[in-house]
N, C-alpha and C. Protein backbone atom coordinates (compact mmCIF):
# COMPACT_ATOMS: atom_id res chain seq x y z
N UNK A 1 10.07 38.48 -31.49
CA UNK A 1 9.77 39.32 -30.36
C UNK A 1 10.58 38.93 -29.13
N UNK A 2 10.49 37.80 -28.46
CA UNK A 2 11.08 37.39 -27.51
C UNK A 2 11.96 36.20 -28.23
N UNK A 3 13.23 37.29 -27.25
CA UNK A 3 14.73 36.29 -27.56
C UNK A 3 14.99 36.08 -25.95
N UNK A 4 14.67 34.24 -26.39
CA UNK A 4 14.54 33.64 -24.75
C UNK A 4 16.05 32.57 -25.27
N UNK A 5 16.91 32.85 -24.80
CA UNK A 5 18.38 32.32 -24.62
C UNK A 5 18.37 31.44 -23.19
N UNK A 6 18.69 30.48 -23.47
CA UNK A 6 18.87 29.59 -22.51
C UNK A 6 20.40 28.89 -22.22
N UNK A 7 20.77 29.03 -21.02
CA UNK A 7 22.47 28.25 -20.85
C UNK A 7 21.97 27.43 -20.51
N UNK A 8 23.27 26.26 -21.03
CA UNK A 8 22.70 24.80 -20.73
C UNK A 8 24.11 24.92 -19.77
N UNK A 9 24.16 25.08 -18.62
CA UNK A 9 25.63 24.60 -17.51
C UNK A 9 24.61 23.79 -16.67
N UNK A 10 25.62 23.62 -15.68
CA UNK A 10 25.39 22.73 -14.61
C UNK A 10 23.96 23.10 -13.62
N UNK A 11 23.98 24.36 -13.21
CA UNK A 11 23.12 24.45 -12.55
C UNK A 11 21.48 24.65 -13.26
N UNK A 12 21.43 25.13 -14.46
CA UNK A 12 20.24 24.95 -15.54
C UNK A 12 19.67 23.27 -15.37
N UNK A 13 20.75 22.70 -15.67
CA UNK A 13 20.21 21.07 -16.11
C UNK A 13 19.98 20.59 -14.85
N UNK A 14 20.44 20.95 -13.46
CA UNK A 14 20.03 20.42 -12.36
C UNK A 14 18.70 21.11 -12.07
N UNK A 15 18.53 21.94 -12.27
CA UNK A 15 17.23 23.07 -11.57
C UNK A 15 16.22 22.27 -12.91
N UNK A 16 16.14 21.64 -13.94
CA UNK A 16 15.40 21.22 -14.49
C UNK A 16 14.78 19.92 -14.26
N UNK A 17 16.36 18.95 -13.61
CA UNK A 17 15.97 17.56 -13.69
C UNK A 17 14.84 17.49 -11.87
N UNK A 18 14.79 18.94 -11.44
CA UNK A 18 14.42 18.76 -9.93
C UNK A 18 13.23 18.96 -10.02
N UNK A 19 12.65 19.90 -11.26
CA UNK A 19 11.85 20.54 -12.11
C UNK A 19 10.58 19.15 -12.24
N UNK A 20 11.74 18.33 -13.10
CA UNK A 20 10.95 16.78 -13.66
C UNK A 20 10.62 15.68 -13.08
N UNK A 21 11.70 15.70 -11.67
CA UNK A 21 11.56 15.25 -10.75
C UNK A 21 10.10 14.74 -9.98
N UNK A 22 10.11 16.49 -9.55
CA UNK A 22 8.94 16.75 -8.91
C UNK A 22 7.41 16.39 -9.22
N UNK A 23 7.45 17.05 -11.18
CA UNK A 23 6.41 16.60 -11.38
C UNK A 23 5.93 15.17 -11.73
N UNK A 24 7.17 14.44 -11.63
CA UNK A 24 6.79 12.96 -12.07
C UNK A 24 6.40 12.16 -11.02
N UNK A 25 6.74 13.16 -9.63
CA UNK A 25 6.49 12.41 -8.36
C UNK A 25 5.01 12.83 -7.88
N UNK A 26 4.32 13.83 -8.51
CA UNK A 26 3.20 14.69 -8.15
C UNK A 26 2.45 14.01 -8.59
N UNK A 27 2.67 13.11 -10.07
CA UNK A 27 1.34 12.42 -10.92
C UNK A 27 1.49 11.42 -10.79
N UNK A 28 2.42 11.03 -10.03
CA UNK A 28 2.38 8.89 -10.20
C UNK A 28 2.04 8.89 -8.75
N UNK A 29 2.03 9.64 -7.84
CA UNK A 29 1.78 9.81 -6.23
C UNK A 29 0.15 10.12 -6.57
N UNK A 30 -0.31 10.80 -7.65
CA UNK A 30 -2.07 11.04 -7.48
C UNK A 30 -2.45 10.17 -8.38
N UNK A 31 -2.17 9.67 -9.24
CA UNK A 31 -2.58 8.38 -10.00
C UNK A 31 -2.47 7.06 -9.30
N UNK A 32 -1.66 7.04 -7.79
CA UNK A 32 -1.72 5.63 -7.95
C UNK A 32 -2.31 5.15 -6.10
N UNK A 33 -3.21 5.89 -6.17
CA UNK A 33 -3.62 5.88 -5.09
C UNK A 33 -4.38 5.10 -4.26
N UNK A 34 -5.16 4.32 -5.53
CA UNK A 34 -6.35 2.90 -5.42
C UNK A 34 -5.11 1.95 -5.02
N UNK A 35 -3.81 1.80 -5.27
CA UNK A 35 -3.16 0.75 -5.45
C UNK A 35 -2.31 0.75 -4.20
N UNK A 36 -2.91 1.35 -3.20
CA UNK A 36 -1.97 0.96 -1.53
C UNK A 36 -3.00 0.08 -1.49
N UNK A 37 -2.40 -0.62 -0.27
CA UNK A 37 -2.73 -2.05 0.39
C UNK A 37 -3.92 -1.05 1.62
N UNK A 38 -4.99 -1.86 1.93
CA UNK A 38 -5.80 -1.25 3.31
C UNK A 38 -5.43 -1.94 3.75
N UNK A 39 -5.99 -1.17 5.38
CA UNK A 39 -5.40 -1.95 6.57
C UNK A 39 -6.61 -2.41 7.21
N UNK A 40 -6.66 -3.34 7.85
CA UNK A 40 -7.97 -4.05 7.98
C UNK A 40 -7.33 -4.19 9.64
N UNK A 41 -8.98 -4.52 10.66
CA UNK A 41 -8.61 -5.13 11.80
C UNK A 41 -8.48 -6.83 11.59
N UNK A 42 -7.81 -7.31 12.85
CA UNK A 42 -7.86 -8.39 12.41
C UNK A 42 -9.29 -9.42 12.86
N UNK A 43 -10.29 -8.49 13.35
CA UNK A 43 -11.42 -9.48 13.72
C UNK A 43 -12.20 -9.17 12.49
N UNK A 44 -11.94 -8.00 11.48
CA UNK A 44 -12.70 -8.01 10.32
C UNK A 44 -12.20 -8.93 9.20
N UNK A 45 -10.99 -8.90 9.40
CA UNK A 45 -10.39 -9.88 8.33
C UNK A 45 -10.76 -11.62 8.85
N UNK A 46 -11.31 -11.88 10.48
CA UNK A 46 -11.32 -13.51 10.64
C UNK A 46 -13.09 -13.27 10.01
N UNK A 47 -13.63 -11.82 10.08
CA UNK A 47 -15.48 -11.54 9.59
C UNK A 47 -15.15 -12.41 7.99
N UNK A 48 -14.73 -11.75 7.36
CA UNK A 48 -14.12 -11.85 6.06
C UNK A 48 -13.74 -13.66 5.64
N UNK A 49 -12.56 -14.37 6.55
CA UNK A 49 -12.62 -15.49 6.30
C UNK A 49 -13.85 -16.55 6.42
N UNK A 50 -14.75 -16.26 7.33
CA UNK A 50 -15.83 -16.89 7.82
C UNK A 50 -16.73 -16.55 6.30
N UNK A 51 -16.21 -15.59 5.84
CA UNK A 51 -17.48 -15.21 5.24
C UNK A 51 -17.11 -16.13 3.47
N UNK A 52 -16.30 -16.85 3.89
CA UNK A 52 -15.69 -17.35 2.39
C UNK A 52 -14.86 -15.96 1.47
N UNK A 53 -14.51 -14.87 1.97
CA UNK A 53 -14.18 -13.98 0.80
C UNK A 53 -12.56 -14.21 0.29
N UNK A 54 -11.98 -14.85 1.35
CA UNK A 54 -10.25 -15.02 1.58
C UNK A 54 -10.11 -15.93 0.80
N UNK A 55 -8.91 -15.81 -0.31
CA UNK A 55 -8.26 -16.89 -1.12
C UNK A 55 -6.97 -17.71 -0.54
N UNK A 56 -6.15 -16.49 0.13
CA UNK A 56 -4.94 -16.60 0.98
C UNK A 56 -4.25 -15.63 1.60
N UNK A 57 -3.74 -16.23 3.01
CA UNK A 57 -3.36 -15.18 3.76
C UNK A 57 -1.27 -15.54 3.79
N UNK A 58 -0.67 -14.42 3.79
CA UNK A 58 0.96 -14.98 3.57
C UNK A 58 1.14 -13.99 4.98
N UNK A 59 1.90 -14.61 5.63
CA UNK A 59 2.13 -13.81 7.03
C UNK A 59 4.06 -13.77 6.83
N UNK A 60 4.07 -12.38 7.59
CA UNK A 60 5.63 -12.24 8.01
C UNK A 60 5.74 -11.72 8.78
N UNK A 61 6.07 -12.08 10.50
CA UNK A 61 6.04 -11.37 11.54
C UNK A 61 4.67 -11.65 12.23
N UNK A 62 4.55 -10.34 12.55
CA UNK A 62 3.50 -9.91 13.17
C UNK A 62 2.51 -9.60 11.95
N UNK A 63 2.75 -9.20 10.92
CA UNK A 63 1.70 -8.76 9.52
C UNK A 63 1.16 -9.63 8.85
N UNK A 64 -0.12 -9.80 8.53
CA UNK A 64 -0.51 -10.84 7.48
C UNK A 64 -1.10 -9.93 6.74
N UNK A 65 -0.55 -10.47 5.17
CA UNK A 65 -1.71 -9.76 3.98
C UNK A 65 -2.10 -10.75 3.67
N UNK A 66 -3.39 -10.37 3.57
CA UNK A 66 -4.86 -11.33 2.79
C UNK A 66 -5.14 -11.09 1.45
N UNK A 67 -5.26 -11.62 1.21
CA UNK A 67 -5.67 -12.21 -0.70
C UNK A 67 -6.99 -12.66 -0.82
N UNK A 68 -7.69 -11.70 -0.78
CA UNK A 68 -8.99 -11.62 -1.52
C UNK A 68 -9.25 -12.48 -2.53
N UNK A 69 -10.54 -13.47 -2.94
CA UNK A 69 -10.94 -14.04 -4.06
C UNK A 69 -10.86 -12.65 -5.12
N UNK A 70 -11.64 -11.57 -4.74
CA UNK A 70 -11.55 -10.53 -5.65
C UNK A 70 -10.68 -9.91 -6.18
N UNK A 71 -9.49 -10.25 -6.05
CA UNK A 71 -8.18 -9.52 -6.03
C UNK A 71 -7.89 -8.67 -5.14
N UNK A 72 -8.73 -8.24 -4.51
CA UNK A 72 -8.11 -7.35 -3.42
C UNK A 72 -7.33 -7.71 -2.16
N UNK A 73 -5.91 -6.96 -1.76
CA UNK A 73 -5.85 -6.96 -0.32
C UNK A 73 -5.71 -6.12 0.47
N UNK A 74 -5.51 -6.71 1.53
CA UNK A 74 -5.18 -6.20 2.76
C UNK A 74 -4.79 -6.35 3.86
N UNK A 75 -3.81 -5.38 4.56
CA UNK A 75 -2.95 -6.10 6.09
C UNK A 75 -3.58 -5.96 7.05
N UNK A 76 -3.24 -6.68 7.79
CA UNK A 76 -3.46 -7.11 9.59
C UNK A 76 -2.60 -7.03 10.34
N UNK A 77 -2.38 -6.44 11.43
CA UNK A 77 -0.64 -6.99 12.01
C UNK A 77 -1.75 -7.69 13.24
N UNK A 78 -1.38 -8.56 14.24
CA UNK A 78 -1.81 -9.02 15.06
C UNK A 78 -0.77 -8.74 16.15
N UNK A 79 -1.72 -9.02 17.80
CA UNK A 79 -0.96 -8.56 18.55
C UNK A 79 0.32 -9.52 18.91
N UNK A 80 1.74 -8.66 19.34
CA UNK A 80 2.45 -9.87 20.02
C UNK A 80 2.45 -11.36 20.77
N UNK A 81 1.44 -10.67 21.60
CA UNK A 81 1.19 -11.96 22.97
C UNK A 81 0.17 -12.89 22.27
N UNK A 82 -0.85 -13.02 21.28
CA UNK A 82 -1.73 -13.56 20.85
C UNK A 82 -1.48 -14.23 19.22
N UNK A 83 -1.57 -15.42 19.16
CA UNK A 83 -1.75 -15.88 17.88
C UNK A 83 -2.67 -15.91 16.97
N UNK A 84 -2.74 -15.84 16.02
CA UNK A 84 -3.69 -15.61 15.07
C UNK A 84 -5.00 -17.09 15.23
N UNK A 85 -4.29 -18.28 15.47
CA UNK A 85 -5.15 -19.13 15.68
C UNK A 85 -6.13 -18.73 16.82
N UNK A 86 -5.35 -18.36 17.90
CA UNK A 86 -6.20 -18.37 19.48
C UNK A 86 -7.23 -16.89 18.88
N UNK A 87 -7.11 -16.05 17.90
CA UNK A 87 -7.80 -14.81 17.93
C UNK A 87 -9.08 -15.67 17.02
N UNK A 88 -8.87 -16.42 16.06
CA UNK A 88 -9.56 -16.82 14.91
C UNK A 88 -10.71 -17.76 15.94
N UNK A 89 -9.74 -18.68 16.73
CA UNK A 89 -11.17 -19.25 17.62
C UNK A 89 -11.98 -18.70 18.31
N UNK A 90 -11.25 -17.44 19.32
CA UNK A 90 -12.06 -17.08 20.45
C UNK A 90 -13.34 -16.24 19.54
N UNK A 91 -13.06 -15.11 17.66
CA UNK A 91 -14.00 -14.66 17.04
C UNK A 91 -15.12 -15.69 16.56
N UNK A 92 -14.18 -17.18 16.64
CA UNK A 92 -15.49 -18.64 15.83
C UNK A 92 -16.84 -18.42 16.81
N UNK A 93 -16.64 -18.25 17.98
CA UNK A 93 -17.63 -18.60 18.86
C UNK A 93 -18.73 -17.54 18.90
């Protein structure tokens, strides 16, 4: 019944690979959504250390990600003018 003829040139195989592209970017972009990092404040994340939940924190910059006992993490950036120590004491009190 249907005579579906297909050219294979240049612009076929591009309009396909944009085709595959797309949808490979549609399902690994909605499948992988649990797996971004949260962003935490950083007086919830010193709540959090107090609270024993922190395994380790790796800082670069201004950003620290925390390492959850649970496996989970999450970033902090802290402010310029303030160190993370002077924020961690003034929340101890």
């Amino acid at each position: 019944m249907f005579n579906l003829k297909i050219k294979l040139n240049i612009r076929t195989v591009f309009i396909a690979i944009l085709i595959l592209m797309f949808l490979f970017t549609a399902i690994a972009s909605s499948s992988g959504l649990e797996n971004f990092i949260k962003e935490k404040s950083i007086s919830a994340v010193i709540d959090d250390i107090k609270a024993g939940k922190v395994e380790k924190i790796e800082r670069s910059g201004n950003t620290f990600i925390v390492l959850y006992k649970n496996q989970e993490r999450a970033v902090t950036k802290k402010e310029t003018e303030d160190s993370f120590r002077k924020n961690f004491y003034r929340n101890l009190a």
